[in-house]
N, C-alpha and C. Protein backbone atom coordinates (compact mmCIF):
# COMPACT_ATOMS: atom_id res chain seq x y z
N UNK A 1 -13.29 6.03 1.64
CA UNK A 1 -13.18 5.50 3.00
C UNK A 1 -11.80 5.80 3.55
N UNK A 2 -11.41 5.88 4.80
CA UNK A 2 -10.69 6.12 5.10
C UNK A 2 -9.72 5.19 5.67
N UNK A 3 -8.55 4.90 5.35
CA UNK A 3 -7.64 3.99 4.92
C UNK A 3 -5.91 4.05 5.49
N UNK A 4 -5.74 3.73 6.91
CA UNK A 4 -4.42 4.14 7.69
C UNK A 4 -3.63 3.47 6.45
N UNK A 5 -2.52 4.65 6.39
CA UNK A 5 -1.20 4.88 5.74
C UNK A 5 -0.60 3.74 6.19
N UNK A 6 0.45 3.51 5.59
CA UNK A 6 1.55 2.07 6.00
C UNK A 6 2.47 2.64 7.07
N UNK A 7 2.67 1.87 8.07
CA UNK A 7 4.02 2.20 8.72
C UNK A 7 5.22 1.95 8.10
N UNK A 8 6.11 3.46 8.59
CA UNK A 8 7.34 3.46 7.97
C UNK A 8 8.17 2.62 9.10
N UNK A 9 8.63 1.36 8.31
CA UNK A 9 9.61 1.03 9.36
C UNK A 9 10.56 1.36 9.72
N UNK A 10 11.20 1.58 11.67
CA UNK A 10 11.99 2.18 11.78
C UNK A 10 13.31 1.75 10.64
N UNK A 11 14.00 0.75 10.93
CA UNK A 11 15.02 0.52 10.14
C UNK A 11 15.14 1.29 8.67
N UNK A 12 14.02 1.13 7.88
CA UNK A 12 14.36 1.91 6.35
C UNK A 12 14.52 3.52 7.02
N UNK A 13 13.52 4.17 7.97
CA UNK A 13 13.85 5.39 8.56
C UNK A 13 15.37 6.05 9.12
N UNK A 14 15.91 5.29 9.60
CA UNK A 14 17.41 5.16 9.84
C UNK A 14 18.40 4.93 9.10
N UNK A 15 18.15 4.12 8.07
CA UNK A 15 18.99 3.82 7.18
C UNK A 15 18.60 5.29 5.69
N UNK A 16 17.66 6.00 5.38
CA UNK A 16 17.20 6.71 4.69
C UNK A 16 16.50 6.13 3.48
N UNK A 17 15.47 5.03 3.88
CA UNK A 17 15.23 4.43 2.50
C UNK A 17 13.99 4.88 2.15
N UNK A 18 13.70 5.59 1.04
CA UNK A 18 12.75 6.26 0.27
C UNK A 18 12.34 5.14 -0.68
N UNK A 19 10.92 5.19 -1.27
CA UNK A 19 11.06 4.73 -2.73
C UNK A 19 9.14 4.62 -3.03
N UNK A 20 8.82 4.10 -4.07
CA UNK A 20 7.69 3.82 -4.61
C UNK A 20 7.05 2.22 -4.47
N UNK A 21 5.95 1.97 -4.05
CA UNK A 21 5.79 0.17 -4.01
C UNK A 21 4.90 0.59 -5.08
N UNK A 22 4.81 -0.06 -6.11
CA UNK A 22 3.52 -0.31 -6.47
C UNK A 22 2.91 -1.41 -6.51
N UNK A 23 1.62 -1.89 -5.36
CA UNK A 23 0.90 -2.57 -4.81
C UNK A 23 -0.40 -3.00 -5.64
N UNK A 24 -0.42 -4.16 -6.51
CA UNK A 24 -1.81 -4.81 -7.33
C UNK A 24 -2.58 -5.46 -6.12
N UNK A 25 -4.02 -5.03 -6.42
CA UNK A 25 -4.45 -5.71 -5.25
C UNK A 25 -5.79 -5.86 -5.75
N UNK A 26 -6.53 -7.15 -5.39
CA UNK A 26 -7.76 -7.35 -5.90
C UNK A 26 -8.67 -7.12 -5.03
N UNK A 27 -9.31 -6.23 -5.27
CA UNK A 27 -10.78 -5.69 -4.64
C UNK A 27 -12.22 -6.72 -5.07
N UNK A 28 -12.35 -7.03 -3.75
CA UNK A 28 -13.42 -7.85 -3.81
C UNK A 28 -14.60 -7.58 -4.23
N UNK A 29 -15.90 -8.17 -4.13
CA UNK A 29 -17.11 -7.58 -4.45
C UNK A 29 -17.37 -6.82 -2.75
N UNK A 30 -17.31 -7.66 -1.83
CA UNK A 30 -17.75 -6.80 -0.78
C UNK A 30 -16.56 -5.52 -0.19
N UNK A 31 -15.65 -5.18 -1.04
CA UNK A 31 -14.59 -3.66 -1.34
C UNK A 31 -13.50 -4.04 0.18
N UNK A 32 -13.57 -5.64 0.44
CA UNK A 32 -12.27 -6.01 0.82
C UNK A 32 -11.47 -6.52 -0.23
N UNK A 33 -9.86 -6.88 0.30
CA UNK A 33 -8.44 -6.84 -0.61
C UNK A 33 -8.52 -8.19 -0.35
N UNK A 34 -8.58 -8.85 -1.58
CA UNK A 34 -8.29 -10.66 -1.60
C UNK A 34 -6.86 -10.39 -1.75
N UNK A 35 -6.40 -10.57 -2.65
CA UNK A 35 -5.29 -11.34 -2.86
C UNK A 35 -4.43 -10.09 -3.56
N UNK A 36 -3.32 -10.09 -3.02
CA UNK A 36 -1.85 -8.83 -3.47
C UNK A 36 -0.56 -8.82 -3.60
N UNK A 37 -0.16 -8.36 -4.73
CA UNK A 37 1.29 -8.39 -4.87
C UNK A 37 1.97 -7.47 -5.85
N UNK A 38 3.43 -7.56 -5.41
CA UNK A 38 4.16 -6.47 -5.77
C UNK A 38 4.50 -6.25 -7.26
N UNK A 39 3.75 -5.18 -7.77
CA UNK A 39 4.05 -5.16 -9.14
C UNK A 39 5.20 -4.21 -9.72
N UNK A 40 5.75 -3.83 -8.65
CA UNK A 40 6.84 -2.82 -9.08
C UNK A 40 7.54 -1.95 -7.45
N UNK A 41 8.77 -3.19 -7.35
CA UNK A 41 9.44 -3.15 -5.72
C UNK A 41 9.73 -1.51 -5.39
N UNK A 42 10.09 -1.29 -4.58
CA UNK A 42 10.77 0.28 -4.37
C UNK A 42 12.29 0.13 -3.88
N UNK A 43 12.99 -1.05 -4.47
CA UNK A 43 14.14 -1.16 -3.82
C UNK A 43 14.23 -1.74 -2.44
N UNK A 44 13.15 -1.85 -1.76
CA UNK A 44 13.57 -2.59 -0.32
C UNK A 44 13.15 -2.85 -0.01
N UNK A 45 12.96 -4.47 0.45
CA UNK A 45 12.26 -5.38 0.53
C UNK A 45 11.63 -5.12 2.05
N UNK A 46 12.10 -3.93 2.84
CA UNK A 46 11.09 -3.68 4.28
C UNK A 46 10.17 -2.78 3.74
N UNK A 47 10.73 -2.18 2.36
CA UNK A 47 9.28 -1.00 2.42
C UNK A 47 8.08 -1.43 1.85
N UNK A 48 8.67 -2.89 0.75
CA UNK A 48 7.37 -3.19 0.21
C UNK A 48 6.63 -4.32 1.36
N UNK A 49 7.59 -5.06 1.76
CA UNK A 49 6.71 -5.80 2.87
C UNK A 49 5.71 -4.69 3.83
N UNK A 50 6.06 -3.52 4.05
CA UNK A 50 5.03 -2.48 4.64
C UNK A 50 3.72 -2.20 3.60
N UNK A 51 4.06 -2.02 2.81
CA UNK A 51 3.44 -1.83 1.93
C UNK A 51 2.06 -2.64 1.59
N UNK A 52 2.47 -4.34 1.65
CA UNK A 52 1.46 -5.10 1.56
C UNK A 52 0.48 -5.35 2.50
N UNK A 53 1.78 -5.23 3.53
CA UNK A 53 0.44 -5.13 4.88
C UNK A 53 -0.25 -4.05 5.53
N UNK A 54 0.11 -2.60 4.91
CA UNK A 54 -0.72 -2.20 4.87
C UNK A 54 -2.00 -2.07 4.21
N UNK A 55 -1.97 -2.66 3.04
CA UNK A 55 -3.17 -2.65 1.87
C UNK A 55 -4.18 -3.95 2.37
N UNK A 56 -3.79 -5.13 3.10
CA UNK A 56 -4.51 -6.04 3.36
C UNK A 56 -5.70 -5.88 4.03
N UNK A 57 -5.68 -4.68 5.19
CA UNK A 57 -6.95 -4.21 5.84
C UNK A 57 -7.90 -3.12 5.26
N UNK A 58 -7.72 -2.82 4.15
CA UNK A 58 -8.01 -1.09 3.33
C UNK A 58 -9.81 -1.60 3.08
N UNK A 59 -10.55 -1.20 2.64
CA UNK A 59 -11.73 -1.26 2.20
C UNK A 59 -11.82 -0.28 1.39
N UNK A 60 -12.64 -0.59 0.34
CA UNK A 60 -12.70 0.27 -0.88
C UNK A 60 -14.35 0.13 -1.77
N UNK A 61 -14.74 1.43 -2.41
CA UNK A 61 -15.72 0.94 -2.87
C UNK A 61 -15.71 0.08 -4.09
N UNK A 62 -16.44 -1.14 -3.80
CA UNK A 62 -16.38 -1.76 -5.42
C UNK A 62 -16.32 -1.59 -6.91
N UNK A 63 -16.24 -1.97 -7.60
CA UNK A 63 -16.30 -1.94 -8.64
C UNK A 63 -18.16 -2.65 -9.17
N UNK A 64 -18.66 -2.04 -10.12
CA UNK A 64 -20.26 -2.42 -10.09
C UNK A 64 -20.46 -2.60 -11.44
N UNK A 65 -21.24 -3.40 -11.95
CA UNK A 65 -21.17 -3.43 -13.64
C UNK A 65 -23.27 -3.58 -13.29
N UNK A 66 -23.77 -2.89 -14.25
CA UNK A 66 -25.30 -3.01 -14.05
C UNK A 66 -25.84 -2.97 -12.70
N UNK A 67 -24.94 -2.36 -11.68
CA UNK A 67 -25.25 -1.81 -9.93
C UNK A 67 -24.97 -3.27 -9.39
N UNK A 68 -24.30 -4.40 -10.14
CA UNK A 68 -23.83 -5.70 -8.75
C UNK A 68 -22.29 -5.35 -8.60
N UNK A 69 -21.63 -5.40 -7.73
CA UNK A 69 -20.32 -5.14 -7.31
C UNK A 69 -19.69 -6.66 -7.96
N UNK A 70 -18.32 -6.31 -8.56
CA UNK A 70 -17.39 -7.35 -8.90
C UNK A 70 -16.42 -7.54 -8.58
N UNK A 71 -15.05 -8.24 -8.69
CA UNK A 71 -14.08 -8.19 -8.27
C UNK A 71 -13.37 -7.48 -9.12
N UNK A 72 -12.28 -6.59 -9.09
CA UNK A 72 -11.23 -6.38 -9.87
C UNK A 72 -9.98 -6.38 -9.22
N UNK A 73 -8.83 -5.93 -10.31
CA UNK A 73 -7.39 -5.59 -9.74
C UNK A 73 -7.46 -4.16 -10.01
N UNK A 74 -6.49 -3.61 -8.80
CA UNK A 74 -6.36 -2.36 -9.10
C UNK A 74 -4.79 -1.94 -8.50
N UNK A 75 -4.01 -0.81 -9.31
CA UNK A 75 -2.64 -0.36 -8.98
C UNK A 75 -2.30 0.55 -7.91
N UNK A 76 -2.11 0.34 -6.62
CA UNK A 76 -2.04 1.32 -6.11
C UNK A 76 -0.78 1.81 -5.49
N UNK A 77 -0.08 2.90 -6.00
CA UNK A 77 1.30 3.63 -5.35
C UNK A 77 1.44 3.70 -4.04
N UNK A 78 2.05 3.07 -3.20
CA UNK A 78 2.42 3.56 -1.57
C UNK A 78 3.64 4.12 -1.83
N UNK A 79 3.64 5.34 -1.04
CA UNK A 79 4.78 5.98 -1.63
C UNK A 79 5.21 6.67 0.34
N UNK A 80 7.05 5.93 0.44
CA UNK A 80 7.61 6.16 1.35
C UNK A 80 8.71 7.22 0.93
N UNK A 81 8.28 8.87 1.88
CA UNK A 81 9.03 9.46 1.88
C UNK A 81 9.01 10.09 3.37
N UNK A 82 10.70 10.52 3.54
CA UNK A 82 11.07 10.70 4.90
C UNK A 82 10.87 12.34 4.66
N UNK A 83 10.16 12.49 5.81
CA UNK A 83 10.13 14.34 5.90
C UNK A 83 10.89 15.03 6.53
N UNK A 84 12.07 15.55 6.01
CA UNK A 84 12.85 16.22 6.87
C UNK A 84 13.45 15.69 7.17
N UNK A 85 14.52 16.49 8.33
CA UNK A 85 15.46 15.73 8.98
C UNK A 85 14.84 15.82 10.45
N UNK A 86 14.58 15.16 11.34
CA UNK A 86 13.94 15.06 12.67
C UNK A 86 14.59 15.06 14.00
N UNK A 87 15.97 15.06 13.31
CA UNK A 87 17.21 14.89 14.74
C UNK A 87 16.92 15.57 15.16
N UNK A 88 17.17 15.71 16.57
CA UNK A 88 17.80 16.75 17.52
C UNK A 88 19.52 16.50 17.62
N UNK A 89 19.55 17.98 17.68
CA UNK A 89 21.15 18.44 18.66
C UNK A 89 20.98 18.76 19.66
C-alpha cells in the first residue's frame, strides 16, 4: 500500500540533521498502527517525533496465522537524508 514518507522538518533541514529512527509499531488486525515507539532515536528528537507521526496513518497488510489477521510489532527504519545541497547563489 502506499504510504506518504515523513516530513522532513524544516529546522533539522537547516540545521543539517540526518539520521536513522527506528520506529516499533504494532500493526493491527485490521493493518492499522495501534500503538508506537522509538526503538532506536536518530539523534534528534525533531526527526524522530517526524518519524512517529508519520507511521500513525500508514496501513499495512496484516499479519494472518490460519488466514485470520493478528496483531503484531514490527521494526520499521525511517531514514532522514538531505539530498544535496539546494541553495541558490
Amino acid at each position: 500500500r502506499e504510504n506518504a514518507p515523513p516530513v522532513y522538518p524544516e529546522t533539522a533541514r537547516i540545521r543539517g540533521y540526518e539520521g536513522v529512527v527506528l520506529v516499533a509499531a504494532e500493526i493491527l488486525p485490521d493493518g492499522r498502527v495501534g500503538n508506537t515507539k522509538i526503538r532506536k532515536s536518530s539523534g534528534y528528537a525533531v526527526l524522530d517525533q517526524s518519524a512517529i507521526e508519520a507511521v500513525k496513518p500508514w496501513k499495512f497488510e496484516p499479519a494472518k496465522k490460519s488466514g485470520k489477521p493478528f496483531a503484531v510489532w514490527v521494526d520499521l527504519p525511517i531514514k532522514f537524508v538531505l539530498q544535496g545541497d539546494n541553495s541558490q547563489s
